[in-house]
N, C-alpha and C. Protein backbone atom coordinates (compact mmCIF):
# COMPACT_ATOMS: atom_id res chain seq x y z
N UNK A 1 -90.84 27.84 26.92
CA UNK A 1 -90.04 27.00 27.74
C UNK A 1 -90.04 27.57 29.16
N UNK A 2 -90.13 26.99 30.32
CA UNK A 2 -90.39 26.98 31.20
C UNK A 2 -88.77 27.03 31.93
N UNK A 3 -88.73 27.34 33.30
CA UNK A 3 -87.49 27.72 33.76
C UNK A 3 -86.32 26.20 33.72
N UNK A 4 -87.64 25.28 34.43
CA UNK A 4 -87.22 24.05 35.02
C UNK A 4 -86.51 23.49 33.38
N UNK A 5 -86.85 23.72 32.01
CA UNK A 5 -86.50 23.07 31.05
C UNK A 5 -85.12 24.08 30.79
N UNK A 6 -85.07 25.21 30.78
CA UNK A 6 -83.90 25.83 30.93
C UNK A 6 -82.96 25.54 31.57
N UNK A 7 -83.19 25.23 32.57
CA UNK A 7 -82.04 24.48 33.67
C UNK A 7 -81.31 23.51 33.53
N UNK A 8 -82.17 22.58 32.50
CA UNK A 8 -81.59 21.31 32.22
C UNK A 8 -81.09 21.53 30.73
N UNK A 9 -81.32 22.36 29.99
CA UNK A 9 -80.50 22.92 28.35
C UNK A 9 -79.40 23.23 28.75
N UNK A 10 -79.49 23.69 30.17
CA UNK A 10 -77.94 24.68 30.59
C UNK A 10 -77.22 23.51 30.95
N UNK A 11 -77.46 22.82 31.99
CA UNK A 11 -77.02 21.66 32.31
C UNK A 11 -76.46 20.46 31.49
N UNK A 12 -77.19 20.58 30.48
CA UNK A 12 -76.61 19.59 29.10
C UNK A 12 -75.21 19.77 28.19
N UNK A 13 -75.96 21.47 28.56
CA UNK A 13 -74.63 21.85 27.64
C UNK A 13 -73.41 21.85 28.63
N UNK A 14 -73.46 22.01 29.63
CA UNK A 14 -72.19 22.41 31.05
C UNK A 14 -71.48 20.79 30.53
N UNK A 15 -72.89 19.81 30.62
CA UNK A 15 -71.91 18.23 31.14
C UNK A 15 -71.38 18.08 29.30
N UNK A 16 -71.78 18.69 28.15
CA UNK A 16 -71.22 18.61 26.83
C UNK A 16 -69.99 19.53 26.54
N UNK A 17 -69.35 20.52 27.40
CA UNK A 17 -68.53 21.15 27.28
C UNK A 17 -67.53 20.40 27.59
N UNK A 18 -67.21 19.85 29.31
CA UNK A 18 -65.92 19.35 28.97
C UNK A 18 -65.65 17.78 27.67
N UNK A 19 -66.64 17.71 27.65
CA UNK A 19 -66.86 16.16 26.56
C UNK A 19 -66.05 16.80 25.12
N UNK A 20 -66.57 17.86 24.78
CA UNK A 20 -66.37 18.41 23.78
C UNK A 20 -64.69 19.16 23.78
N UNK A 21 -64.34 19.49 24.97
CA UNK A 21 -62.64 20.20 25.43
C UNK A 21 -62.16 18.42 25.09
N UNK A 22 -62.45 17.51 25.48
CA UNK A 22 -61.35 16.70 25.81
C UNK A 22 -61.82 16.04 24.05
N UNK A 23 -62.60 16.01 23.46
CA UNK A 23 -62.64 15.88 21.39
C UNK A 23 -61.40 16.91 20.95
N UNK A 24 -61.68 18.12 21.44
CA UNK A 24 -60.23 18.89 20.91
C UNK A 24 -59.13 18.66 21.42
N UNK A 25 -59.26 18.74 22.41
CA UNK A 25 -57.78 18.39 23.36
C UNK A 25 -57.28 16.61 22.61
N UNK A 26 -58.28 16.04 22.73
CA UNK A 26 -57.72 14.80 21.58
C UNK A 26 -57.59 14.83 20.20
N UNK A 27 -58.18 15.95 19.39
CA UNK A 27 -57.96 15.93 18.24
C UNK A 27 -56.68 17.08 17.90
N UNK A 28 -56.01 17.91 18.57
CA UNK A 28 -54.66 18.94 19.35
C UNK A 28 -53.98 17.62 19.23
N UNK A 29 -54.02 16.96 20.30
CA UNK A 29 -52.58 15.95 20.25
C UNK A 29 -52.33 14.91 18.88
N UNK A 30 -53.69 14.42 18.27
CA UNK A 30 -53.64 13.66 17.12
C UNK A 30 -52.58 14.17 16.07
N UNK A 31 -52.90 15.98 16.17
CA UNK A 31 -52.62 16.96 14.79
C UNK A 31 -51.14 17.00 15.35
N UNK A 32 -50.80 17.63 16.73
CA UNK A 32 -49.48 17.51 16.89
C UNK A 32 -48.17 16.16 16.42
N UNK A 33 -49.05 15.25 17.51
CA UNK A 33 -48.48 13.62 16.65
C UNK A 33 -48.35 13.29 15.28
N UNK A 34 -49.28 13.65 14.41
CA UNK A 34 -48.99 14.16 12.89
C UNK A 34 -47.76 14.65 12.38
N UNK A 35 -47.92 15.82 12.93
CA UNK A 35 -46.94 16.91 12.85
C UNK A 35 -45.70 16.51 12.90
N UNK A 36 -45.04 15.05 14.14
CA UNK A 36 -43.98 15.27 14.63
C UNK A 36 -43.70 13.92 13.57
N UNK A 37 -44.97 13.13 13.09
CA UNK A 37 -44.24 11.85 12.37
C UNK A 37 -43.85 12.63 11.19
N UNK A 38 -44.86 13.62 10.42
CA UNK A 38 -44.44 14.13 9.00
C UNK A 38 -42.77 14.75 9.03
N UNK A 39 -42.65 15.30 10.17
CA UNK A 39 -41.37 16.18 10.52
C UNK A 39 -40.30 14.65 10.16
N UNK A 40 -40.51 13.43 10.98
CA UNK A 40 -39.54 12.65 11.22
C UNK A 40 -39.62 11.84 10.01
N UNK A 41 -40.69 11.79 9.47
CA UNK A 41 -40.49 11.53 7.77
C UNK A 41 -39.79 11.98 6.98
N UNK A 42 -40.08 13.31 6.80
CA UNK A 42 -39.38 14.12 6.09
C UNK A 42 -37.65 14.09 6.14
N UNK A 43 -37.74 13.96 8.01
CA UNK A 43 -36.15 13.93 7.38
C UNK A 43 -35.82 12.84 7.09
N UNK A 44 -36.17 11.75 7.45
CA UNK A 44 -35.65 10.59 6.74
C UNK A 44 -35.81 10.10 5.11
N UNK A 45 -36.18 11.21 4.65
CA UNK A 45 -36.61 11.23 3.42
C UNK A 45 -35.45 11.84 2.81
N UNK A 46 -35.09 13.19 3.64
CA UNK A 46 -33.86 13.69 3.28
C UNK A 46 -32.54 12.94 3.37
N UNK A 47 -32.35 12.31 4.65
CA UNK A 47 -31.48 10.88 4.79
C UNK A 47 -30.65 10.22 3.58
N UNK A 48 -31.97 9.63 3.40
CA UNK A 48 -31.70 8.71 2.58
C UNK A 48 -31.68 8.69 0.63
N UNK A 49 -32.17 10.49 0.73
CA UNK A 49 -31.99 11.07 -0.88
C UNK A 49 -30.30 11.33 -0.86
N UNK A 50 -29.80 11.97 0.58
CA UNK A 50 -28.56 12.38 0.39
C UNK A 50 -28.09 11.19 0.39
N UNK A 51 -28.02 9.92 1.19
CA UNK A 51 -27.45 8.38 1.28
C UNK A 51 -27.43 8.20 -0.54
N UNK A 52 -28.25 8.23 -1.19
CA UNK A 52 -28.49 7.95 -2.61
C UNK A 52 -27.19 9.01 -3.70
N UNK A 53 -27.59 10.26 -3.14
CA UNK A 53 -26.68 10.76 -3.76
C UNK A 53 -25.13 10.20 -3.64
N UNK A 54 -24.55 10.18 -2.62
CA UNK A 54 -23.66 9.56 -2.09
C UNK A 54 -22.61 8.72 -2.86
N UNK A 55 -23.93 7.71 -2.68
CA UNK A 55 -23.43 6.12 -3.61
C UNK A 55 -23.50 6.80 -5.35
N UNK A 56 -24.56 7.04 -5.64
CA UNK A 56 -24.18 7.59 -7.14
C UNK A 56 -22.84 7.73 -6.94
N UNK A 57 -22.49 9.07 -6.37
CA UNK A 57 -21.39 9.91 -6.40
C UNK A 57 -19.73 8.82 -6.34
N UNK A 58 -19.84 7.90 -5.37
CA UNK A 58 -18.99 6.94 -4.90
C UNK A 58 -18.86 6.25 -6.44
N UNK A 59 -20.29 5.91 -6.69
CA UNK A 59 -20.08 4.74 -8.08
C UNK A 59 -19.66 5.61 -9.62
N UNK A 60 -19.96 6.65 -9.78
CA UNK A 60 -19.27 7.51 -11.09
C UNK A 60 -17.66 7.43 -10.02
N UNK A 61 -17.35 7.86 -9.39
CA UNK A 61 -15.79 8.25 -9.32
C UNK A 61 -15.34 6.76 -9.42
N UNK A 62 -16.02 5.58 -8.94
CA UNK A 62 -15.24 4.36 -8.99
C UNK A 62 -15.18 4.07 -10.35
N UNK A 63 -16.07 4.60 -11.11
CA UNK A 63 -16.24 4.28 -12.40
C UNK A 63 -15.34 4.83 -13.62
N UNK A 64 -15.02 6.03 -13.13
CA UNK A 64 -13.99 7.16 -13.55
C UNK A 64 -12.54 6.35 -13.32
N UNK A 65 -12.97 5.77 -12.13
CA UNK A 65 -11.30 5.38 -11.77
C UNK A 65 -10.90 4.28 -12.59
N UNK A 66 -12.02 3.03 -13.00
CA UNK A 66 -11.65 2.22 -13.72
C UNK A 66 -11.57 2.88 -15.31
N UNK A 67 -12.03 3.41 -15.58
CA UNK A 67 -11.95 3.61 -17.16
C UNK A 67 -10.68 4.50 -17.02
N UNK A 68 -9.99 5.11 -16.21
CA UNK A 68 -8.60 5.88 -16.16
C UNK A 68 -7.75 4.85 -16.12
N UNK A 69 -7.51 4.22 -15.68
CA UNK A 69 -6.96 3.30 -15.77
C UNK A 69 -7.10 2.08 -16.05
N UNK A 70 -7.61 2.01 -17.40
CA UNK A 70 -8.58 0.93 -17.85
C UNK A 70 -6.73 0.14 -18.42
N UNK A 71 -6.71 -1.03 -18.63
CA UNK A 71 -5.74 -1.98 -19.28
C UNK A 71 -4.73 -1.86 -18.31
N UNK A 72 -4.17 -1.47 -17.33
CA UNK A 72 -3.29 -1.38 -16.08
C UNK A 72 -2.54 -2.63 -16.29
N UNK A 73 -3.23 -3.74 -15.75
CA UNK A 73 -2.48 -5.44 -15.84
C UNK A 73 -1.83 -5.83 -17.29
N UNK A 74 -2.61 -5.15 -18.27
CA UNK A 74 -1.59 -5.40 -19.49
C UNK A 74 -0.70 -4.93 -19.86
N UNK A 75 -0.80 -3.21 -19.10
CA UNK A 75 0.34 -2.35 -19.27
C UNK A 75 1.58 -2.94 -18.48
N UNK A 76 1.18 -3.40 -17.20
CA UNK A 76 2.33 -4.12 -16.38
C UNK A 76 3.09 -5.35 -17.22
N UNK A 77 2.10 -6.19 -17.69
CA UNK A 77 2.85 -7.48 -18.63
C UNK A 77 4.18 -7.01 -19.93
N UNK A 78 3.53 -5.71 -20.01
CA UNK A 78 3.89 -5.18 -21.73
C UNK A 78 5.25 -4.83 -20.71
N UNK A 79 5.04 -4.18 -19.68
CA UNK A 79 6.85 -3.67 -19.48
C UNK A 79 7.54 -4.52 -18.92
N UNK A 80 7.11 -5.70 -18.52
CA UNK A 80 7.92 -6.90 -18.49
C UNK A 80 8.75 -7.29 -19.73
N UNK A 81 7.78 -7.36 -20.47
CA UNK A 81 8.67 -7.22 -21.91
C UNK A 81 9.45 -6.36 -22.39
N UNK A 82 8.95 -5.39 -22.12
CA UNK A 82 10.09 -4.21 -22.24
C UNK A 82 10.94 -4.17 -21.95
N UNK A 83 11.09 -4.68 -20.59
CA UNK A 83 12.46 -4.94 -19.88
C UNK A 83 13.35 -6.12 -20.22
N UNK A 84 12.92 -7.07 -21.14
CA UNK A 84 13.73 -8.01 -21.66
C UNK A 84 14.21 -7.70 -22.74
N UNK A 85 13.41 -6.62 -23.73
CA UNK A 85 13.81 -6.38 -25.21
C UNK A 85 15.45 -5.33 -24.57
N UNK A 86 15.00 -4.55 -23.36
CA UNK A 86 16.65 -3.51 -23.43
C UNK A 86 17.30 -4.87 -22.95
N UNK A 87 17.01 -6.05 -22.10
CA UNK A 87 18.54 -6.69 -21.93
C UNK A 87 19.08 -7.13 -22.82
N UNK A 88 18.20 -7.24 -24.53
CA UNK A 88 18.78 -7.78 -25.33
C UNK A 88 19.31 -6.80 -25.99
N UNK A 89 19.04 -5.87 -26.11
CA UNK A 89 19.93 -4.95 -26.99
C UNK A 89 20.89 -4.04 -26.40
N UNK A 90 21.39 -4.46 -25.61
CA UNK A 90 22.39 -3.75 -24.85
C UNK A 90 23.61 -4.32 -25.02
N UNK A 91 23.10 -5.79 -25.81
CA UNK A 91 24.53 -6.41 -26.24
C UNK A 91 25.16 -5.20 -26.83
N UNK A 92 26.41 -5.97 -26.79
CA UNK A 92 27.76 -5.49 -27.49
C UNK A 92 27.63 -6.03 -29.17
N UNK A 93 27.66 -4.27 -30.00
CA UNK A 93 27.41 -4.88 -31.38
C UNK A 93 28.73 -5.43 -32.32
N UNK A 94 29.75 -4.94 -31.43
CA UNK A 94 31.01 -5.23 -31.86
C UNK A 94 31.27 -6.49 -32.41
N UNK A 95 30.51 -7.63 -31.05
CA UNK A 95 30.99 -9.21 -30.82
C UNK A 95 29.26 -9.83 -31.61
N UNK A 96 29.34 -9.51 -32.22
CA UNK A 96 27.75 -10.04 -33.01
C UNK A 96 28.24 -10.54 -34.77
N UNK A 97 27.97 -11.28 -34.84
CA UNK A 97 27.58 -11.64 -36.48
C UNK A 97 27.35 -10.55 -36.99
N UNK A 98 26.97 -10.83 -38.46
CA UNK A 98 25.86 -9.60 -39.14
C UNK A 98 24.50 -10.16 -39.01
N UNK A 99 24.37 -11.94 -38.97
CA UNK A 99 23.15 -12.23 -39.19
C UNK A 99 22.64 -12.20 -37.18
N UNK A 100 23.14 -12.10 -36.62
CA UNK A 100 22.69 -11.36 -34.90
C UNK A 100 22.48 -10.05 -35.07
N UNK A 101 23.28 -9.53 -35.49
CA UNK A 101 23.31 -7.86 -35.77
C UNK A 101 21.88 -7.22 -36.15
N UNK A 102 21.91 -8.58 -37.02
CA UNK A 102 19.98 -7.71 -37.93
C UNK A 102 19.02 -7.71 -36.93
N UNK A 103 19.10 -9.26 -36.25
CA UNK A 103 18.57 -9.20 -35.12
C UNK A 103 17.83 -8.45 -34.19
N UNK A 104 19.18 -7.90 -33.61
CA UNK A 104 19.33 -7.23 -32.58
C UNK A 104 18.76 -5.54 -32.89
N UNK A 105 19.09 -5.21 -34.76
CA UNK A 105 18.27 -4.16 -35.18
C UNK A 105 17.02 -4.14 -35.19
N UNK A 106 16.48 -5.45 -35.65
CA UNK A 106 15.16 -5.25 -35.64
C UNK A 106 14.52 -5.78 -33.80
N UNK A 107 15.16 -6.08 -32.64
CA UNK A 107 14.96 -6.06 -31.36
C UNK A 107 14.55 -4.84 -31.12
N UNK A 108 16.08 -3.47 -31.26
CA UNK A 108 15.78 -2.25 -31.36
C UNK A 108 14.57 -1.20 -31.74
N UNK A 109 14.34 -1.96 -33.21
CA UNK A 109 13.24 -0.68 -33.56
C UNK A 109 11.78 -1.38 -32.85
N UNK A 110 11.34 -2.86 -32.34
CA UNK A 110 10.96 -3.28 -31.94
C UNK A 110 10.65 -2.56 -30.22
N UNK A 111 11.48 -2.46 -29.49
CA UNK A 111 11.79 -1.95 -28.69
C UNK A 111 11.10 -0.37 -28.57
N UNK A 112 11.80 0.13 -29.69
CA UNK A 112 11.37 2.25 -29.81
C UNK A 112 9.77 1.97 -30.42
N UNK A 113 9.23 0.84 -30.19
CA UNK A 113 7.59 0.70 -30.87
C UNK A 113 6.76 0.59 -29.41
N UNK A 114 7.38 -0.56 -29.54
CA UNK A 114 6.50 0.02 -27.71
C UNK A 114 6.74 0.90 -26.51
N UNK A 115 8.35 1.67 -26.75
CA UNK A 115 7.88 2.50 -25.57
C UNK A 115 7.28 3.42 -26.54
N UNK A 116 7.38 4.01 -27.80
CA UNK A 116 6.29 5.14 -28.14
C UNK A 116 4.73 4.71 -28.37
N UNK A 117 4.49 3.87 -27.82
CA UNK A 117 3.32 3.10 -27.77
C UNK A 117 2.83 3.36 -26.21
N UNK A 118 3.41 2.65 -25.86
CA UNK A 118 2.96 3.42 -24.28
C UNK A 118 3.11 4.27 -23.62
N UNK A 119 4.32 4.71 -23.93
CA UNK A 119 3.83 7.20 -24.44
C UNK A 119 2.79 7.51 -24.58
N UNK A 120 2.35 6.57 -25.41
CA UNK A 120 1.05 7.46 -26.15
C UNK A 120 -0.38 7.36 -25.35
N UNK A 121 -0.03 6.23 -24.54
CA UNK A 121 -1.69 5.91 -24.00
C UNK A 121 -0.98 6.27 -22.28
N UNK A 122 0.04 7.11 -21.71
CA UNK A 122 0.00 7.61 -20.33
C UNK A 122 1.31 6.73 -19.71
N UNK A 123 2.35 6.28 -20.42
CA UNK A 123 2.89 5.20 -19.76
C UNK A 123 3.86 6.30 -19.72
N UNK A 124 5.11 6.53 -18.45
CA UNK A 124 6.13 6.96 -18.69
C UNK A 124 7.15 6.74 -17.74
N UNK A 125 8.52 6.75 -17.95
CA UNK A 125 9.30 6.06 -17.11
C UNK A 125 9.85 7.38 -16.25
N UNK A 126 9.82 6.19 -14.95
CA UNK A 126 10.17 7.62 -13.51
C UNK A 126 11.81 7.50 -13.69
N UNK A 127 11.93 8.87 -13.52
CA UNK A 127 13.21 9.39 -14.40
C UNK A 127 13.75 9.87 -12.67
N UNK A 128 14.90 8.50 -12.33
CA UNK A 128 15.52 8.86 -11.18
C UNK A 128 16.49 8.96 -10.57
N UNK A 129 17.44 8.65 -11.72
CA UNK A 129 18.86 8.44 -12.11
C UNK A 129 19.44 9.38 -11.51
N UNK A 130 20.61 10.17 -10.38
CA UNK A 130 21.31 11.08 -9.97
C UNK A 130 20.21 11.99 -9.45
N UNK A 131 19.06 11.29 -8.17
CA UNK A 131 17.55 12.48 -8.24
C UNK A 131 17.83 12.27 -6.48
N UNK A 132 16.93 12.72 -5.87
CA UNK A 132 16.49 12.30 -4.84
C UNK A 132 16.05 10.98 -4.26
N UNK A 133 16.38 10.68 -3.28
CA UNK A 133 15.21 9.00 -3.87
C UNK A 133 13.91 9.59 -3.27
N UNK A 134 12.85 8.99 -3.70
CA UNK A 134 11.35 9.06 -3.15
C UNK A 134 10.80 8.12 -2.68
N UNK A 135 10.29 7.95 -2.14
CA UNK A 135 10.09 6.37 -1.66
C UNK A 135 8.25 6.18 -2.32
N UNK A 136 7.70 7.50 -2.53
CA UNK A 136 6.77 6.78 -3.09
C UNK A 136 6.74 6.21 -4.71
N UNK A 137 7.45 6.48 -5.33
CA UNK A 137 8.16 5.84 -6.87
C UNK A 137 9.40 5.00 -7.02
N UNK A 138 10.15 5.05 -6.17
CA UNK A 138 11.19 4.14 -5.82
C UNK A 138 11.77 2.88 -4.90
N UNK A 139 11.38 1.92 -4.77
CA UNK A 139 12.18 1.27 -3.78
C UNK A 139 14.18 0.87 -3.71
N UNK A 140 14.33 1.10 -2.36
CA UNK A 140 15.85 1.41 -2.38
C UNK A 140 16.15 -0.18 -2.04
N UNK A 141 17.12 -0.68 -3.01
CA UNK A 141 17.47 -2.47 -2.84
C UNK A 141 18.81 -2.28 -2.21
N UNK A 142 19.47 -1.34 -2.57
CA UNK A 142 20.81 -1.53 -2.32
C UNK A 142 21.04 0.17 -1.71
N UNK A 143 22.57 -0.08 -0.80
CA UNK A 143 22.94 1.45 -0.34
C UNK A 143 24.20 1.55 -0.75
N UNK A 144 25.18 2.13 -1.08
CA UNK A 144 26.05 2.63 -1.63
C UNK A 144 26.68 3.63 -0.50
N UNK A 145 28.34 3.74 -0.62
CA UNK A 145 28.97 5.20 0.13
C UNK A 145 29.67 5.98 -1.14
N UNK A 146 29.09 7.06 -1.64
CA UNK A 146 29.79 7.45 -2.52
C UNK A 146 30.30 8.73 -2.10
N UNK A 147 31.24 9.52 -2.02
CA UNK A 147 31.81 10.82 -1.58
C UNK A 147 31.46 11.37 -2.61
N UNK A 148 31.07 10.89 -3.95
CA UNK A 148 30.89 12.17 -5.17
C UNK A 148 29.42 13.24 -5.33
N UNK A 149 28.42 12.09 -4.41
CA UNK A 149 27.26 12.73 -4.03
C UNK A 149 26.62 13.14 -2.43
N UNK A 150 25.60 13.62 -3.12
CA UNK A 150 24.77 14.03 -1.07
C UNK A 150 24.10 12.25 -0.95
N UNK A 151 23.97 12.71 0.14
CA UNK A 151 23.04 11.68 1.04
C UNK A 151 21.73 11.68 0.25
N UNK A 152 21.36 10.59 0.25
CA UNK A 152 19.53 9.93 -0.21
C UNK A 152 19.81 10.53 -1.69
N UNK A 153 20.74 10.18 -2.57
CA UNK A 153 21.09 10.17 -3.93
C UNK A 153 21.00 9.23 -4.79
N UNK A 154 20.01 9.23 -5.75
CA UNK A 154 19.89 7.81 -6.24
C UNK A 154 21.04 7.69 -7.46
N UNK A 155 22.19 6.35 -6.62
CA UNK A 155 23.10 6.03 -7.52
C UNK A 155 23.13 5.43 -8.88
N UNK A 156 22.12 4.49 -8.60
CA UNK A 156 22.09 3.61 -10.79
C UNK A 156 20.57 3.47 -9.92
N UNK A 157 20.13 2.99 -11.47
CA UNK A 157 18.99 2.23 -11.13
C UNK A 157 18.86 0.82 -11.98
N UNK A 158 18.40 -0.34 -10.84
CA UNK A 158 18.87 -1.33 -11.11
C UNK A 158 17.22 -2.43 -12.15
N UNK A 159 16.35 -1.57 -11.61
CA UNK A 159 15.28 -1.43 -12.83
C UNK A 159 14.00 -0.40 -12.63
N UNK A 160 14.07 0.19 -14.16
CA UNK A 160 13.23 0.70 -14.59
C UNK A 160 11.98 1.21 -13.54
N UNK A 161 11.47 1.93 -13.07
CA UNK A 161 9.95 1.97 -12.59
C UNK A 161 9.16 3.05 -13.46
N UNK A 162 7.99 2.62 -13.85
CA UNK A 162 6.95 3.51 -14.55
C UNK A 162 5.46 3.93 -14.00
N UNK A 163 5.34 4.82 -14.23
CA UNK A 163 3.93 5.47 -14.05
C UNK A 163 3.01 5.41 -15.44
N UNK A 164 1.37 5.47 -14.78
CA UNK A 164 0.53 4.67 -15.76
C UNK A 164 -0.39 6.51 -15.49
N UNK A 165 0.11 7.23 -16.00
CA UNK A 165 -1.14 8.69 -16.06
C UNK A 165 -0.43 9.52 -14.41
N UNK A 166 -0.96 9.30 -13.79
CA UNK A 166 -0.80 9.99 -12.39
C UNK A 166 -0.35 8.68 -11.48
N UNK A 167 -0.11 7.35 -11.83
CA UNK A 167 -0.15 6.53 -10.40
C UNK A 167 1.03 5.81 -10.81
N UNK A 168 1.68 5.31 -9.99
CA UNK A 168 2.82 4.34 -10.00
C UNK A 168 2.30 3.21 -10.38
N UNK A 169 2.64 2.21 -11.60
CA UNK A 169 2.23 0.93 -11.66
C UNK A 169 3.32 0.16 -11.41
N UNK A 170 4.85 0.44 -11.43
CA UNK A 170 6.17 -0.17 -10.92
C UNK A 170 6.83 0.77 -10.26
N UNK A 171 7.23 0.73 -9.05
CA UNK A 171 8.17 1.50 -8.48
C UNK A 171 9.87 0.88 -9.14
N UNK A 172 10.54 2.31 -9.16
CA UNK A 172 11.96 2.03 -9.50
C UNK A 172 12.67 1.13 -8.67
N UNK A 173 13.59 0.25 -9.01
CA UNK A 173 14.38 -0.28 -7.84
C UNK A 173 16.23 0.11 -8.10
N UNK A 174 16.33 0.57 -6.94
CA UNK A 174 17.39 1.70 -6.87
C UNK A 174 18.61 1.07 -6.01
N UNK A 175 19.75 1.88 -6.24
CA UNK A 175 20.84 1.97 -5.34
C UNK A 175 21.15 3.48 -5.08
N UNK A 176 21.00 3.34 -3.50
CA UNK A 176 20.65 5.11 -3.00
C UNK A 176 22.08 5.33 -2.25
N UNK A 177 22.57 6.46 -2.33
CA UNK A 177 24.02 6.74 -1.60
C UNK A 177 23.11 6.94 -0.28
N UNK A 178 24.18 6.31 0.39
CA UNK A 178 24.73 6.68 2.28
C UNK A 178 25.31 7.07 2.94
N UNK A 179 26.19 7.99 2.85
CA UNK A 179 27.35 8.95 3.58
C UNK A 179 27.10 8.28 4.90
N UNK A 180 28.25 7.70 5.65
CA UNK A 180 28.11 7.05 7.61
C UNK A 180 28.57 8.32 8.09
């Protein structure tokens, strides 16, 4: 090879060098751009596994919550009744027949069936008679001045309120002392 053909091998390669910088320099930014979608994949991958967990998590506790308190609306109906069986047996047995009397016995044991019935499955009555009042188990209907007690004293209770496990399904309805 002669000089003059040397000159131009050199020359080929000079004008193929930057050709060849700007293939890497474009195939550098391709790999980087890669890089930054896999990155922004990834986390949205993470996103939306934790989004997933989430809702699972949301739907077992909602699910927990209904089966805890699974029959609630019937438990409410049942102490409606409940509350009619004590107005009936609170009669006076004095002023009764014998054939009312039996009645009113079998009202009674009727009565001690369903509250140990709903004892048994979480039902229990908020016990608030001479207590504090609370306002989250009690609503106050009436106020009272009594000198025999303190202030925010719950005087009678004018019905029943029950809890169903841990939650109020009837608040009590009360007469609370007021000292002026």
């Amino acid at each position: 090879m002669n000089n003059e053909e040397l000159l131009m091998e050199e020359e080929t390669k000079q004008e193929k060098l930057p050709k060849k910088k700007k293939k890497e320099d474009k195939l550098l930014n391709e790999i980087e751009s890669l890089k930054k979608e896999s990155i922004l994949k990834d986390e949205k991958i993470l996103r939306i596994t934790a989004e997933m967990q989430n809702i699972k998590k949301r739907s077992e506790e909602e699910r927990a919550k209904l089966l805890k308190y699974d029959g609630e609306n019937a438990i409410i109906k049942m102490i409606t009744i409940l509350d009619n069986f004590e107005h009936a047996i609170k009669m006076d047995d004095n002023d009764l027949t014998d054939e009312v009397s039996k009645f009113l016995s079998g009202f009674k044991m009727i009565y001690g069936n369903m509250v140990e019935s709903l004892n048994s499955i979480g039902v229990e009555e908020i016990d608030c008679l001479h207590k504090e009042f609370d306002d989250t188990s009690m609503n106050a209907v009436l106020i009272d001045n009594s000198e025999e007690f303190e202030n925010n004293i719950v005087l009678d209770v004018l019905q029943k309120g029950y809890m169903y496990k841990d939650k109020v399904i009837r608040p009590a309805m009360v007469k609370v002392n007021h000292k002026d």
